[in-house]
N, C-alpha and C. Protein backbone atom coordinates (compact mmCIF):
# COMPACT_ATOMS: atom_id res chain seq x y z
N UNK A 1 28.43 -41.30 -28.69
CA UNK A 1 27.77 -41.20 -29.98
C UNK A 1 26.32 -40.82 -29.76
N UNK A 2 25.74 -40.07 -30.72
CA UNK A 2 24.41 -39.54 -30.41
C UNK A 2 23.73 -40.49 -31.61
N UNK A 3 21.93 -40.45 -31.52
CA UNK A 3 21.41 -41.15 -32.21
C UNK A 3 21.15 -40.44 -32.98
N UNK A 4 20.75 -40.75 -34.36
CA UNK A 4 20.29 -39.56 -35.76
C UNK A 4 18.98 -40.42 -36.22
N UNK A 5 18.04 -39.57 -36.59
CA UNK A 5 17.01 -40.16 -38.23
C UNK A 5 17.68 -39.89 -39.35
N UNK A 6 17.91 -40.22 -40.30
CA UNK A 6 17.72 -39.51 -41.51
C UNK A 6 16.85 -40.00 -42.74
N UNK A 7 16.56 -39.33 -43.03
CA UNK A 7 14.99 -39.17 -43.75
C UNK A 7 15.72 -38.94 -45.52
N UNK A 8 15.57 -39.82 -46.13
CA UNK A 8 16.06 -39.60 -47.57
C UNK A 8 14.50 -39.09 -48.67
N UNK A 9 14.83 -38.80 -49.58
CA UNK A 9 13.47 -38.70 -50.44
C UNK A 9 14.19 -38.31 -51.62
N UNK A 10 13.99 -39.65 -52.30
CA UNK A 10 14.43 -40.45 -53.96
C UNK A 10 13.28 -39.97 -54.77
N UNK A 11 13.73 -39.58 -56.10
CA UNK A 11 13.14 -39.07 -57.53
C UNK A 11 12.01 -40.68 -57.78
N UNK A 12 11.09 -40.34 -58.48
CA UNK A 12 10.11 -41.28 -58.09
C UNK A 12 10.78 -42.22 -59.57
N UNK A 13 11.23 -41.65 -60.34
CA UNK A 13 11.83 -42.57 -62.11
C UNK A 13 13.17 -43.07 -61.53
N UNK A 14 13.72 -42.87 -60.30
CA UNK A 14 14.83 -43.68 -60.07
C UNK A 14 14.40 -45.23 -59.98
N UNK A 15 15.58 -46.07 -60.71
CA UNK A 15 15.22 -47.29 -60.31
C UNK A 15 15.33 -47.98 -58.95
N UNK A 16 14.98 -48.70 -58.21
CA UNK A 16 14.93 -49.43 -57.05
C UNK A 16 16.66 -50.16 -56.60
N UNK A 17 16.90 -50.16 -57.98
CA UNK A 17 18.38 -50.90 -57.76
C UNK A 17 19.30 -50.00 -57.37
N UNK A 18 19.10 -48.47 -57.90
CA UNK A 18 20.09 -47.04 -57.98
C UNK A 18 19.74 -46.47 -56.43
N UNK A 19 18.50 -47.00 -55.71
CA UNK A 19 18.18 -46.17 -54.62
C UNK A 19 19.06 -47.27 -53.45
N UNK A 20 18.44 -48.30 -53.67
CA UNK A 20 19.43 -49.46 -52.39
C UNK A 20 20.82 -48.89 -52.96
N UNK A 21 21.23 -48.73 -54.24
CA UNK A 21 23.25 -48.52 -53.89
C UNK A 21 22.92 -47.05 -52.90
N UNK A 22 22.26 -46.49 -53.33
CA UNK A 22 22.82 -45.11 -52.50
C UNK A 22 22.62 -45.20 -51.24
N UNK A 23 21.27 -45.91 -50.50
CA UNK A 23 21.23 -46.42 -49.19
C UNK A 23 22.70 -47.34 -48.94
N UNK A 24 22.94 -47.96 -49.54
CA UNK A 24 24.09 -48.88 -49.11
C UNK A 24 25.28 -48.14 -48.81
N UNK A 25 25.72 -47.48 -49.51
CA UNK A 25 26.51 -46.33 -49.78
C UNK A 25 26.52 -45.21 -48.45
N UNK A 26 25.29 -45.08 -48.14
CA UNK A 26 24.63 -44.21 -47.22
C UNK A 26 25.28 -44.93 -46.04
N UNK A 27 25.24 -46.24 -45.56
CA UNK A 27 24.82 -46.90 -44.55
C UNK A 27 26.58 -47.37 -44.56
N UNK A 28 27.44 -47.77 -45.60
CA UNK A 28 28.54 -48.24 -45.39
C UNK A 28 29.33 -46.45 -45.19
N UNK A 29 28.97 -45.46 -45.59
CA UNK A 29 29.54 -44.71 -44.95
C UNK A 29 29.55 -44.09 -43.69
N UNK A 30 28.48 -44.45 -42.99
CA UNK A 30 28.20 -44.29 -41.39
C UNK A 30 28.74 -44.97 -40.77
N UNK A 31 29.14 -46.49 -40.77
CA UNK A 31 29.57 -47.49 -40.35
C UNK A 31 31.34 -46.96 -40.32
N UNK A 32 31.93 -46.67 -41.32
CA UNK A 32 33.13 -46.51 -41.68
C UNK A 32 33.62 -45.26 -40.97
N UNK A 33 32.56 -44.48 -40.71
CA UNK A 33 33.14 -43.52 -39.60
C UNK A 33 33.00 -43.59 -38.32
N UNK A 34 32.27 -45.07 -37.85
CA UNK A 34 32.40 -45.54 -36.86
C UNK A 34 30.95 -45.58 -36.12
N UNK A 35 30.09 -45.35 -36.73
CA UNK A 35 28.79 -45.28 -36.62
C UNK A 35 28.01 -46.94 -36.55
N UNK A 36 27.11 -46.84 -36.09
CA UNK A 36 25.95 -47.99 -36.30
C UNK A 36 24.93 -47.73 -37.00
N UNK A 37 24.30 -48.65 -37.60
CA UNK A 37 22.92 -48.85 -38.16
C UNK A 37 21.91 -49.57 -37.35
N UNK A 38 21.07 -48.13 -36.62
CA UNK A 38 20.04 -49.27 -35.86
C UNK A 38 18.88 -49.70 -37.10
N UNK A 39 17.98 -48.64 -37.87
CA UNK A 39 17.17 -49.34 -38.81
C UNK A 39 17.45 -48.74 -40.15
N UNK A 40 16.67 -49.62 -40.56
CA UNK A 40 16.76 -48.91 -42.44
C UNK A 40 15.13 -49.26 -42.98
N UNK A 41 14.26 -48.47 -43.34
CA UNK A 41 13.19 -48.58 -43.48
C UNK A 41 12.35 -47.87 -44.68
N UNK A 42 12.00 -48.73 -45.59
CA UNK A 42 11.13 -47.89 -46.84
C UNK A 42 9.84 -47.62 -46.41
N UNK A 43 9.68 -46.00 -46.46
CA UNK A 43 8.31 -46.10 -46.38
C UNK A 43 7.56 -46.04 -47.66
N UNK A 44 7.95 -46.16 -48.68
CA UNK A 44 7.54 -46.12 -49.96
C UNK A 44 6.79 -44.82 -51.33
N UNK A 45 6.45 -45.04 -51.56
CA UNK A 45 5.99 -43.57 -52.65
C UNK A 45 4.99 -42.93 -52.03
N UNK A 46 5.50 -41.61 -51.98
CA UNK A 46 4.24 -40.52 -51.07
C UNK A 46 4.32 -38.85 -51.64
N UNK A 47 3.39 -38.67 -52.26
CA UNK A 47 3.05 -37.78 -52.28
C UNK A 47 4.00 -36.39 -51.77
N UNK A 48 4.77 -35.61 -52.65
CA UNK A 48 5.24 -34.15 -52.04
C UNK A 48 4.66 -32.96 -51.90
N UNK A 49 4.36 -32.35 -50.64
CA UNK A 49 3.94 -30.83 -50.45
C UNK A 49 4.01 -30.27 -51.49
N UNK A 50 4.80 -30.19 -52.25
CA UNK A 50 5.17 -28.81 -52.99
C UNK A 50 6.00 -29.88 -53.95
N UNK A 51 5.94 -29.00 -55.37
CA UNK A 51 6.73 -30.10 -56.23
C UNK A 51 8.54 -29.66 -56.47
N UNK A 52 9.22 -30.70 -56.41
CA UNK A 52 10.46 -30.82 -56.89
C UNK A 52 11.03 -30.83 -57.73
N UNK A 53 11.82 -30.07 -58.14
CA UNK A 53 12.81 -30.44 -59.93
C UNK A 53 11.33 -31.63 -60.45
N UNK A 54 10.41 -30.35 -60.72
CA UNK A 54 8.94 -30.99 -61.33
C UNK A 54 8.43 -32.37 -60.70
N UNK A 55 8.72 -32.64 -59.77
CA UNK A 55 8.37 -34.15 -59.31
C UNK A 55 7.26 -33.87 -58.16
N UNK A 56 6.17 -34.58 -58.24
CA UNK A 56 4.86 -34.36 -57.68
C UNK A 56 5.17 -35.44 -56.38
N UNK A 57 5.90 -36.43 -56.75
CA UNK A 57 6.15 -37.62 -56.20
C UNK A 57 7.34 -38.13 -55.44
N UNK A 58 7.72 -38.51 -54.22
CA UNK A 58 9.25 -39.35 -53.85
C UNK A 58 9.12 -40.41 -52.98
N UNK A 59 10.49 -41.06 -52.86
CA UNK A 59 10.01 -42.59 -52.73
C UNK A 59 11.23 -41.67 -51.36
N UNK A 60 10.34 -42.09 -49.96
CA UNK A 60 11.06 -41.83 -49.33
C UNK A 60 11.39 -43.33 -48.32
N UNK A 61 12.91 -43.13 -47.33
CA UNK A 61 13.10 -44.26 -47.12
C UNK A 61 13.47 -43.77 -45.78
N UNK A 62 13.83 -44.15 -44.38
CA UNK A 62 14.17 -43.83 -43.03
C UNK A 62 15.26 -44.39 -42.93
N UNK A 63 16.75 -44.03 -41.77
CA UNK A 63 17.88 -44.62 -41.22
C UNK A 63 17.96 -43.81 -39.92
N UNK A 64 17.72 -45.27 -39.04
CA UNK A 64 17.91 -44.39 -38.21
C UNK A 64 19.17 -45.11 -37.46
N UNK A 65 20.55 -43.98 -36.98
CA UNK A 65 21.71 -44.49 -36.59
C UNK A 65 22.11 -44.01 -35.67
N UNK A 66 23.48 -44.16 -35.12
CA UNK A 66 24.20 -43.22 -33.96
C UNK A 66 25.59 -43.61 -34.57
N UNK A 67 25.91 -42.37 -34.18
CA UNK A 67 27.73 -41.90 -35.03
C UNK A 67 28.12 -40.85 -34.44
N UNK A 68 29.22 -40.90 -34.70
CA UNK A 68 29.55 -39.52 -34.09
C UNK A 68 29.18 -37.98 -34.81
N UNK A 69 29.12 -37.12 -34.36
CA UNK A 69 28.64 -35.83 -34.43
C UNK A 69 29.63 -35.35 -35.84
N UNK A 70 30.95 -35.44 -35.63
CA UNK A 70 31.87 -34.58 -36.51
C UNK A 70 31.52 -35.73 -37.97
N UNK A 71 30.55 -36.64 -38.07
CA UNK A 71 30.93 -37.06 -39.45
C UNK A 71 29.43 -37.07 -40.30
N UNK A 72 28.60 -36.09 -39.50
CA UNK A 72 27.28 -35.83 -40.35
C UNK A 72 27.57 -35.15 -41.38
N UNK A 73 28.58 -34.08 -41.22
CA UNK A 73 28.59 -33.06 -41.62
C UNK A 73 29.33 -33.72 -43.70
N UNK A 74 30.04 -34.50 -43.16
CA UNK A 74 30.53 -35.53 -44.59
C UNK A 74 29.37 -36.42 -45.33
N UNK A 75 28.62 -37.24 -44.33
CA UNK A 75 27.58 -37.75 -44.67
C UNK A 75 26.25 -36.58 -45.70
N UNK A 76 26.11 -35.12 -44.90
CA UNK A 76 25.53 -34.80 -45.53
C UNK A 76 25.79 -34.03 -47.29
N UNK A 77 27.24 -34.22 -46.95
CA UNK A 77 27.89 -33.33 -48.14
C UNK A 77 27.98 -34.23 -49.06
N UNK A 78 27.80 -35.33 -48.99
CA UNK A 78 27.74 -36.53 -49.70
C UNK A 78 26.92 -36.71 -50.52
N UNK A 79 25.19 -36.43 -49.87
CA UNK A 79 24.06 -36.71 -50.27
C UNK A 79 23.48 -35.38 -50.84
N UNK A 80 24.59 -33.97 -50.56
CA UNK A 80 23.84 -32.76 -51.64
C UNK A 80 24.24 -33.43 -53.24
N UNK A 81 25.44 -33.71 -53.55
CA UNK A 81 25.94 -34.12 -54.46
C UNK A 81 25.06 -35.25 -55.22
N UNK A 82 24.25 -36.01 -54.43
CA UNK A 82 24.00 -37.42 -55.49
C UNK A 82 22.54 -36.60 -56.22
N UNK A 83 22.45 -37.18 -57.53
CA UNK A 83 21.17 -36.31 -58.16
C UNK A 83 20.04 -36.94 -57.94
N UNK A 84 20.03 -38.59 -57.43
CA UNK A 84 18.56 -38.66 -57.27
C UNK A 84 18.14 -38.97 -55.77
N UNK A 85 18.91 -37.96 -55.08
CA UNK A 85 17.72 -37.88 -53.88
C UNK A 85 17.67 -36.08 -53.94
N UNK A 86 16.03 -36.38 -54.06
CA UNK A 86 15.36 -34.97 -54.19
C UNK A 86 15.44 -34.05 -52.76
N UNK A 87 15.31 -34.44 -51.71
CA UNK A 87 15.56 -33.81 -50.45
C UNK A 87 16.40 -34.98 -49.32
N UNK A 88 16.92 -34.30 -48.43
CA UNK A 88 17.57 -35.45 -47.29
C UNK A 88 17.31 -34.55 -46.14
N UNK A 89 17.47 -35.19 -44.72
CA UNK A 89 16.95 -34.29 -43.38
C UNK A 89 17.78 -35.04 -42.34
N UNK A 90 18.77 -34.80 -41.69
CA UNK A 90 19.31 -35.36 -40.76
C UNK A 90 18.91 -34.62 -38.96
N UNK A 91 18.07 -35.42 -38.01
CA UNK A 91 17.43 -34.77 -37.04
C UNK A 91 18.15 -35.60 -36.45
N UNK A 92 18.23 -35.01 -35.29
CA UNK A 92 19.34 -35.82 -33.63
C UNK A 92 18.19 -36.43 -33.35
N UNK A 93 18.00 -37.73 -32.90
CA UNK A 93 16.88 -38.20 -32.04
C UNK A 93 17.49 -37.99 -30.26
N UNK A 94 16.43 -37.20 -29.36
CA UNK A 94 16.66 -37.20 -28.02
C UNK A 94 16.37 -38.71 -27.36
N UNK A 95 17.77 -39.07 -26.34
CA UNK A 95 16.84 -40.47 -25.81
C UNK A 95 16.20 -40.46 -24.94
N UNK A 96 15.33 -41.59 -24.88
CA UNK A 96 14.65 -41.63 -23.85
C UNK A 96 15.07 -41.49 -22.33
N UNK A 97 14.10 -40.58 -21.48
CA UNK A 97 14.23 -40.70 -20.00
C UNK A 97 14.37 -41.82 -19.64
N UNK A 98 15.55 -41.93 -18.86
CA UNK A 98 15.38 -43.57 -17.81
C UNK A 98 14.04 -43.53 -17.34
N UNK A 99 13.50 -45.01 -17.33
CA UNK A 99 12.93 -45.20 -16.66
C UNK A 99 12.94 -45.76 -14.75
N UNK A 100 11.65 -45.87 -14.31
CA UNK A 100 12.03 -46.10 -12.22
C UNK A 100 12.92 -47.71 -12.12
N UNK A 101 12.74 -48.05 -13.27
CA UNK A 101 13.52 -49.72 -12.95
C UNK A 101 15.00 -49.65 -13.24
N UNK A 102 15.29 -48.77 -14.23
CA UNK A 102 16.95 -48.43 -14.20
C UNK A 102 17.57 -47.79 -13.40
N UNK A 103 16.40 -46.67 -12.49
CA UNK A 103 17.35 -45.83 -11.80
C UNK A 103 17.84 -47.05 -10.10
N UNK A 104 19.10 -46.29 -9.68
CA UNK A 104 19.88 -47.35 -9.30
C UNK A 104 18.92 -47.23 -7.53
N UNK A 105 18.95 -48.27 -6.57
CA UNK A 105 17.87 -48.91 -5.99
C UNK A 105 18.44 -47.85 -4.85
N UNK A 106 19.35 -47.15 -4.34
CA UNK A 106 19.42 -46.36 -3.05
C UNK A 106 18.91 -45.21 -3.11
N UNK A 107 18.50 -44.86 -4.75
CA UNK A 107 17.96 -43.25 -4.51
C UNK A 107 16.43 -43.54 -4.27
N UNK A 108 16.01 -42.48 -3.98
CA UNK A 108 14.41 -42.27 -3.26
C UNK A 108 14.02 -41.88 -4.83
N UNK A 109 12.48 -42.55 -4.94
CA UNK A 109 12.01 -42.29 -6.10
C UNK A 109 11.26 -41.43 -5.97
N UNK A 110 11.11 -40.18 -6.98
CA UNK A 110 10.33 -39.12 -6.72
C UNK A 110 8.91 -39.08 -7.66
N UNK A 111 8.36 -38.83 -6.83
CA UNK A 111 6.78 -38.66 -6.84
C UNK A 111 6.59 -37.61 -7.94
N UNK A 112 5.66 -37.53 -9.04
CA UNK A 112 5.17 -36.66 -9.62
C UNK A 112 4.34 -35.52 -9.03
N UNK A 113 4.24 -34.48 -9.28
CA UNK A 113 4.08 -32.94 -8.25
C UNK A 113 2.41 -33.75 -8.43
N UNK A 114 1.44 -33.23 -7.72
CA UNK A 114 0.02 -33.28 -7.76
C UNK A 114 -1.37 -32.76 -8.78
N UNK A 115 0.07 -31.30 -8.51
CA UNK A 115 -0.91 -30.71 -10.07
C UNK A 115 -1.73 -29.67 -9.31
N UNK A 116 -1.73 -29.56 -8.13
CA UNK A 116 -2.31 -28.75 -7.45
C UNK A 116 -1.74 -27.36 -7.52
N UNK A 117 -1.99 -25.79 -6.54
CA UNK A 117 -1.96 -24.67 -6.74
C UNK A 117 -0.31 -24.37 -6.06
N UNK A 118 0.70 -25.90 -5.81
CA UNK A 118 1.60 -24.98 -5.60
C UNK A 118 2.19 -24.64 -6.34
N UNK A 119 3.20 -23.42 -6.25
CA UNK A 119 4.29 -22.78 -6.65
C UNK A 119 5.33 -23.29 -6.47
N UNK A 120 6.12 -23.05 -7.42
CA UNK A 120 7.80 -23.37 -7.21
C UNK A 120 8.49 -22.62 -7.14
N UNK A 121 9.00 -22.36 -6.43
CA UNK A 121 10.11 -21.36 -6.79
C UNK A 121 11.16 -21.32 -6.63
N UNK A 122 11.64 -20.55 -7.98
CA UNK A 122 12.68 -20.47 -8.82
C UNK A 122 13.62 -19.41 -8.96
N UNK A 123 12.80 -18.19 -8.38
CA UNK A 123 13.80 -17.59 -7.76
C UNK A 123 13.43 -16.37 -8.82
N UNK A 124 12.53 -16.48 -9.50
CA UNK A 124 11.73 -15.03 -9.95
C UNK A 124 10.85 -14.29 -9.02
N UNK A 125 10.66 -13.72 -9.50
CA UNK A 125 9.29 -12.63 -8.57
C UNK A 125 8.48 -12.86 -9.52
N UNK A 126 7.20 -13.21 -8.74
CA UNK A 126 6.41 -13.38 -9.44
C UNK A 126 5.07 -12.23 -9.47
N UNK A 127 4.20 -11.70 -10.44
CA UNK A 127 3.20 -10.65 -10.20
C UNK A 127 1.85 -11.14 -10.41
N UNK A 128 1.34 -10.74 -9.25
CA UNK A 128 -0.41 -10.70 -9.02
C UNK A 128 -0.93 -10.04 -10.32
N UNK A 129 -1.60 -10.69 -10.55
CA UNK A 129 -2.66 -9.64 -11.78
C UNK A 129 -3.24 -8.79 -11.57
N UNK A 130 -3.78 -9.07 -10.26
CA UNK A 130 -4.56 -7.60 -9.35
C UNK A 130 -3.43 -6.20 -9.33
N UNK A 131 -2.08 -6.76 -9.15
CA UNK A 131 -1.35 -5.81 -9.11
C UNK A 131 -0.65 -5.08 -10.22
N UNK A 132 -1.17 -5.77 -11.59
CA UNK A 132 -0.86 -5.45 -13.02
C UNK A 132 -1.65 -3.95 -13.18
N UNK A 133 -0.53 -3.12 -13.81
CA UNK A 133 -0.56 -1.61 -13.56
C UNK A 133 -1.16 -1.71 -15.37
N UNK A 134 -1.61 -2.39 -15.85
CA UNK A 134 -2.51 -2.88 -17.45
C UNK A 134 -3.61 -3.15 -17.03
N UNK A 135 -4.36 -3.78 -15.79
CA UNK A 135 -5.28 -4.53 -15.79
C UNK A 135 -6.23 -2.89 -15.41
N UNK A 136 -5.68 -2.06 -15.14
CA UNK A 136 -7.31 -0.82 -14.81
C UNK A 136 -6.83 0.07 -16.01
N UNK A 137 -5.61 0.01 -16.70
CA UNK A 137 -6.39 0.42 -18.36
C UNK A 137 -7.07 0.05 -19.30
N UNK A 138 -6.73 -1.63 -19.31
CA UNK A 138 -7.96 -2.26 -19.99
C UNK A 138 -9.74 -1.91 -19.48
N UNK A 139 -9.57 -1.46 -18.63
CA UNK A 139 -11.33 -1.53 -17.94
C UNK A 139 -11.64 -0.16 -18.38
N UNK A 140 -10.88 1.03 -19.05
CA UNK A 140 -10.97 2.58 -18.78
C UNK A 140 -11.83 2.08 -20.43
């Protein structure tokens, strides 16, 4: 299962009671496709870029979960349909890099490069600037 945000943004004249069913709604349908709820979070009334079906204003709220992949696609078809959320945004969250205490104790821990003038290579060719067949037309 991968982790998701999703980012809701509710009509600002919806009532508080109509926005928790649709979060609930939201949240018992993730669950039911086998998903978790790690948070659920109001960030409250904020200001929109640009206005909406005339609305200057939305009450936006955060979920952030992990589910499987094949049931966003229901989740989101769900939430074009309801009329008072003015926009919705479903982003994959990437996880975090292990950190040196998880990785397992026989591998050699590797050092961050120095930062110094070496090269890596990768198996391009790489070109001198001196040898840039541009650098003596720019000077003409």
């Amino acid at each position: 299962m991968r982790r998701y945000e999703l980012m809701l943004v509710f009509r600002p004249d919806a009532p508080d009671e109509q926005t928790a069913g649709i979060i609930d709604r939201t949240t018992r349908q993730i669950t039911g496709d086998g998903g978790q709820i790690i948070k659920v979070a109001p960030w409250g009334r904020r200001r929109l870029a640009y206005p909406i079906d005339r609305h200057r204003e939305g009450s936006y709220h955060i979920v952030v979960f992990e589910a499987p992949t094949t049931s966003i696609v229901e989740l989101e078809r769900s939430l074009l349909i309801t009329e008072d959320v003015l926009r919705h945004l479903v982003v994959r969250q990437e996880r975090p890099a292990r950190s040196r205490r998880d990785a397992s104790a026989g591998e050699a821990e590797d050092e961050l490069p120095s930062g110094e003038d070496e090269e890596e290579d990768d198996g391009r060719e790489r070109i001198d600037e001196s040898e840039s067949e541009a650098a003596p037309a720019a000077i003409d």
